[in-house]
Protein backbone atom coordinates (compact mmCIF):
# COMPACT_ATOMS: atom_id res chain seq x y z
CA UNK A 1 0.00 0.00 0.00
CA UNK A 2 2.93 2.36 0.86
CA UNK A 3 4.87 1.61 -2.38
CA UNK A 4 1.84 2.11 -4.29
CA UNK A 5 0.78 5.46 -2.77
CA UNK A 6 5.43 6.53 -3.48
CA UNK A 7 4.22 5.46 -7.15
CA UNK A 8 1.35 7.53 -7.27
CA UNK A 9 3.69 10.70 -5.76
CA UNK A 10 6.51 10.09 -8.92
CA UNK A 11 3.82 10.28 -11.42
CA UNK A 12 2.50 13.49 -9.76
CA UNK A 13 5.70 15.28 -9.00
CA UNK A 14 5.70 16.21 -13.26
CA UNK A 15 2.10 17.75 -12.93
CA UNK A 16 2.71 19.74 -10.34
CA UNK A 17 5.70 21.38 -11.44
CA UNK A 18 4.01 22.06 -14.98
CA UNK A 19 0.99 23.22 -12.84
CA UNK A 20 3.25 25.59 -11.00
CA UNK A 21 4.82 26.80 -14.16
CA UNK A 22 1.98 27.74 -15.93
CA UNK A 23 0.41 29.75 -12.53
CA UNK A 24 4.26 31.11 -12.97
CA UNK A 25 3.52 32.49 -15.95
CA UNK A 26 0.14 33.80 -15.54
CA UNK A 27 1.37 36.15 -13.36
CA UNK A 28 3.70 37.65 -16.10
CA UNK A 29 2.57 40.85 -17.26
CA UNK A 30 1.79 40.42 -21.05
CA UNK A 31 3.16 42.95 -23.01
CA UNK A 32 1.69 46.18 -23.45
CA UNK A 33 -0.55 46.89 -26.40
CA UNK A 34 0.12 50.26 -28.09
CA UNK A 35 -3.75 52.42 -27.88
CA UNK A 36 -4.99 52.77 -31.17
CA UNK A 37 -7.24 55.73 -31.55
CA UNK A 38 -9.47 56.83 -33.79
CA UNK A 39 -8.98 59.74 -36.90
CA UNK A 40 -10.73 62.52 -35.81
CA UNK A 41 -12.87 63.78 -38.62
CA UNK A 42 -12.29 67.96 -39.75
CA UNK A 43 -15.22 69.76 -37.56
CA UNK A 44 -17.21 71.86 -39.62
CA UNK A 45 -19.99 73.78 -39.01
CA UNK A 46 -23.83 73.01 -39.98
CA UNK A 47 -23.71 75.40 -42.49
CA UNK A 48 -20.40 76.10 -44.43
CA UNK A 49 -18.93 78.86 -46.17
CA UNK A 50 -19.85 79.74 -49.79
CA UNK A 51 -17.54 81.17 -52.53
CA UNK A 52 -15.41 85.11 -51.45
CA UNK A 53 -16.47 87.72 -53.29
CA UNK A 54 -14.76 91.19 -53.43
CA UNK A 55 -16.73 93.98 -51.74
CA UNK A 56 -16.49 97.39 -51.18
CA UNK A 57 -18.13 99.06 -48.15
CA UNK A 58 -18.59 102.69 -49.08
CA UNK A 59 -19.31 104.03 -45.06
CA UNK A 60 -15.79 103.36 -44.22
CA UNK A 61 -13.91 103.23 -47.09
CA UNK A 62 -12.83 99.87 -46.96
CA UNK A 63 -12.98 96.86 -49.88
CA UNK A 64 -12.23 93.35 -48.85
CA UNK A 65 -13.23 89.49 -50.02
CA UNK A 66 -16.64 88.14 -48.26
CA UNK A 67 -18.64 84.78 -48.10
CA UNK A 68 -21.39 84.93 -51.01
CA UNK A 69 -23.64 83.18 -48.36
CA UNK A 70 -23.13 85.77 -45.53
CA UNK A 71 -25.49 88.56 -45.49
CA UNK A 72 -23.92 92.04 -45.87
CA UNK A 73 -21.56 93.82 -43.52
CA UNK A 74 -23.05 95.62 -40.94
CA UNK A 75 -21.49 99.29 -40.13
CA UNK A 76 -22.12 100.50 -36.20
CA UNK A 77 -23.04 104.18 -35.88
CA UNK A 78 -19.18 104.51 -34.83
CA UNK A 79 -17.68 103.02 -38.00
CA UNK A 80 -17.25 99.43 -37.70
CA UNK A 81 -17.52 97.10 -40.25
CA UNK A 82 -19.27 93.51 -38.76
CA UNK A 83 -19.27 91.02 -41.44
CA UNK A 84 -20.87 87.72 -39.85
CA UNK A 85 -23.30 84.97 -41.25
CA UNK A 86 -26.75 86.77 -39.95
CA UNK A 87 -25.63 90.30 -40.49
CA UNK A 88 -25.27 90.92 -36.88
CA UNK A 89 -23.29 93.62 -35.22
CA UNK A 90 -22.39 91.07 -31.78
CA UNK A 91 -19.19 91.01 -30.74
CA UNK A 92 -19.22 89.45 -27.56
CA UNK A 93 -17.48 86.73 -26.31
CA UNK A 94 -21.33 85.30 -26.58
CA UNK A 95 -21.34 85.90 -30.46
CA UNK A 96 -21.31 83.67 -33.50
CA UNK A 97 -18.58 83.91 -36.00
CA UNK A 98 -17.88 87.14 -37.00
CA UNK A 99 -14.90 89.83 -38.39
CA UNK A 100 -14.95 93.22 -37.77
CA UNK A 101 -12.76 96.36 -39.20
CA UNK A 102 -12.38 99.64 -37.46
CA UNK A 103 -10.71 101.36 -40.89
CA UNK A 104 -9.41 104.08 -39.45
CA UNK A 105 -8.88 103.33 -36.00
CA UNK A 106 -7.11 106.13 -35.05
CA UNK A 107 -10.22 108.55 -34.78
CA UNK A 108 -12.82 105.59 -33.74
CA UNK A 109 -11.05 104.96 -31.04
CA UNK A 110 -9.70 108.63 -29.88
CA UNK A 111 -13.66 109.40 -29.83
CA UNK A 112 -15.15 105.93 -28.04
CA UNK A 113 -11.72 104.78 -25.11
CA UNK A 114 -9.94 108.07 -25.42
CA UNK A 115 -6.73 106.55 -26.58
CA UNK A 116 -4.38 107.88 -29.19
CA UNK A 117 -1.65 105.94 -31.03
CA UNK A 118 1.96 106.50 -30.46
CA UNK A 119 3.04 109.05 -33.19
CA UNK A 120 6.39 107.86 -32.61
CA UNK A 121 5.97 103.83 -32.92
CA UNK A 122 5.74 102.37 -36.26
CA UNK A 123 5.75 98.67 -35.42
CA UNK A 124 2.65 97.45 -35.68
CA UNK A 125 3.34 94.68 -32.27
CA UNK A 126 4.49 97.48 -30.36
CA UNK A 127 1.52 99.41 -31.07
CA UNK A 128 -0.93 96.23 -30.65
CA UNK A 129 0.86 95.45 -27.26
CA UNK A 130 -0.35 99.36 -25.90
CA UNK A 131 -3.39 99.44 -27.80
CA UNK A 132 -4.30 95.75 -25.93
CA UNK A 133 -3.15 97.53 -22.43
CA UNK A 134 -5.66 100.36 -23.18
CA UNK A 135 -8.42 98.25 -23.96
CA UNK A 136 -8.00 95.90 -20.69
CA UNK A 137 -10.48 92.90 -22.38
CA UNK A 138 -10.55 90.86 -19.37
CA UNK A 139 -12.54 88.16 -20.96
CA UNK A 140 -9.71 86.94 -22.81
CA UNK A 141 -6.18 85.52 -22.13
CA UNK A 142 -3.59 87.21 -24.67
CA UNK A 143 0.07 86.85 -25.42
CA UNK A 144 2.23 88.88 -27.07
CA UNK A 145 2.00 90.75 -30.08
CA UNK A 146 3.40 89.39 -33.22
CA UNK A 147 4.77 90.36 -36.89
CA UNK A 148 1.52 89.18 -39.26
CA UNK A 149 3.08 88.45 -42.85
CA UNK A 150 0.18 88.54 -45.68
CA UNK A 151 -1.66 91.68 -45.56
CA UNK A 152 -1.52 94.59 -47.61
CA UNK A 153 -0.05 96.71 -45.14
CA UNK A 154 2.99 95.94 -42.32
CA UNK A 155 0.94 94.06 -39.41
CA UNK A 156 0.77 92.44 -36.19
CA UNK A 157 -1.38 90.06 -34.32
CA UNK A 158 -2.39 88.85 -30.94
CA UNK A 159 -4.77 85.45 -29.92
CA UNK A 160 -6.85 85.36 -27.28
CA UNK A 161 -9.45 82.57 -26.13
CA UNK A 162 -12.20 82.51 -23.87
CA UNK A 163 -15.15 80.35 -22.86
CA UNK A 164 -14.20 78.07 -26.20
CA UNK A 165 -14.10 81.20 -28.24
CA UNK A 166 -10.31 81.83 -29.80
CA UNK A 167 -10.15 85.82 -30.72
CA UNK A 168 -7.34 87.22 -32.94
CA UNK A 169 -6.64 90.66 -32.90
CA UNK A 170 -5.02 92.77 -35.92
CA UNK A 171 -3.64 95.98 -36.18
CA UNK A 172 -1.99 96.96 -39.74
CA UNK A 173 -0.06 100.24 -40.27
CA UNK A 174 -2.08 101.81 -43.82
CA UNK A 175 0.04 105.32 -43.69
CA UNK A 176 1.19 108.16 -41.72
CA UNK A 177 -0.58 107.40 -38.45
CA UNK A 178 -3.55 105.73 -40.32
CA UNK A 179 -4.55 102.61 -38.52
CA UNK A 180 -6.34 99.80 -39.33
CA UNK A 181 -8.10 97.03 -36.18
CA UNK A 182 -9.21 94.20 -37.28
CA UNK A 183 -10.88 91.45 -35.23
CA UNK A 184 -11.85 87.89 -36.02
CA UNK A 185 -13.32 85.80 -33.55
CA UNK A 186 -15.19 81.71 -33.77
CA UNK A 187 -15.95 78.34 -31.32
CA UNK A 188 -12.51 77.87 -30.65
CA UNK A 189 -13.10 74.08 -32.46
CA UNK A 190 -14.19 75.95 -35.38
CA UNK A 191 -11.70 78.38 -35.77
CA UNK A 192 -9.33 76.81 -37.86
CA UNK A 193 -12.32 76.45 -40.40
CA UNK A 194 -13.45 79.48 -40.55
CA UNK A 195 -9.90 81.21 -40.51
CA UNK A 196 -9.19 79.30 -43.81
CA UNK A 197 -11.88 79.62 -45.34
CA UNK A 198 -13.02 83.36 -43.95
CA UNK A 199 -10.46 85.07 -41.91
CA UNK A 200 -7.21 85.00 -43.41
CA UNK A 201 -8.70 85.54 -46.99
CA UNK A 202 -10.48 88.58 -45.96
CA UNK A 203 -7.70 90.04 -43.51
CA UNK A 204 -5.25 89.92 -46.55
CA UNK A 205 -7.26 91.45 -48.66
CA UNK A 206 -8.32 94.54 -46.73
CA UNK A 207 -7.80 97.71 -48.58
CA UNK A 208 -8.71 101.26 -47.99
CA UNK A 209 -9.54 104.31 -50.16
């Protein structure tokens, strides 16, 4: 009976050390699997942008390219050009997308903050950076100004975003202590979209008389 049960151990010892093994290995970390994650599509809004069209808005004295499916700019009772989808003259941090021009910013905004541009700066950043100080927009976070290449006069830029809105800011130097602010503001997901298709074509081709 003893020598039997010695048998039965010998033909067990095998089993239990594969047994053992394999529990050894399932404890073995497997190898990690690199996260595969899915193309994000372009966003794009419900409604795109038509075909630009060159316009010229007589109450300021400023021409520039426009969506074909926008309705036409909007000029406030101080001089600023709103071009946006529904015509509207919002430009809060609440509004749709929307680009406006002060043409000659200069007197607009002598007459509405009090503030006169340096006489003495020509660089359009330097000027921006000031110009941003005297306005104080809160709503936004800015960073510095920066040399904009592709308008038709020497330029600067600044980008702002708040509550998912991203805001640029443009000042271009048109002459002798002539002016011109520009703003351009969408959904902060949207904003490369419209800025391609809207924006940048429109900025560069401001003009005035």
């Amino acid at each position: 009976m003893f020598i039997k049960a010695i048998k039965r151990l010998a033909q067990a010892v095998p089993i239990w050390i594969v047994a053992l093994l394999i529990s050894a290995c399932g404890t073995i970390a497997p190898a990690p699997v690199p996260t595969v994650y899915p193309v994000q599509p372009t966003i794009l809004p419900q409604a795109t942008v038509g075909s630009l069209a060159s316009i010229t808005v007589d109450q300021v004295g400023v021409t520039l390219l426009a969506p074909t499916t926008w309705k036409p700019p909007a000029v406030t009772s101080d001089k600023r050009l709103v071009l946006s989808p529904d015509g509207s003259t919002d430009i809060s941090v609440t509004s749709g997308p929307f680009l406006y021009v002060i043409a000659d910013a200069g007197s607009v905004l002598a007459k509405s903050l009090s503030y006169t541009f340096r006489p003495d700066i020509t660089d359009p950043a330097l000027q921006l950076d000031l110009l941003l100080q005297a306005l104080n927009i809160d709503a936004y976070s800015f960073g510095r100004g920066q040399k904009y290449e592709g308008a038709q006069y020497p330029a600067a830029m600044v980008t702002g975003f708040a509550r998912d809105n991203q805001l640029t800011l443009m000042l271009m130097k048109a002459g002798d202590n002539r002016w011109i602010f520009v703003g351009a503001q969408s959904p902060e997901r949207l904003y490369s979209y419209y800025d391609s298709v809207v924006f940048t074509p429109a900025i560069n081709s401001i003009k005035v008389k």
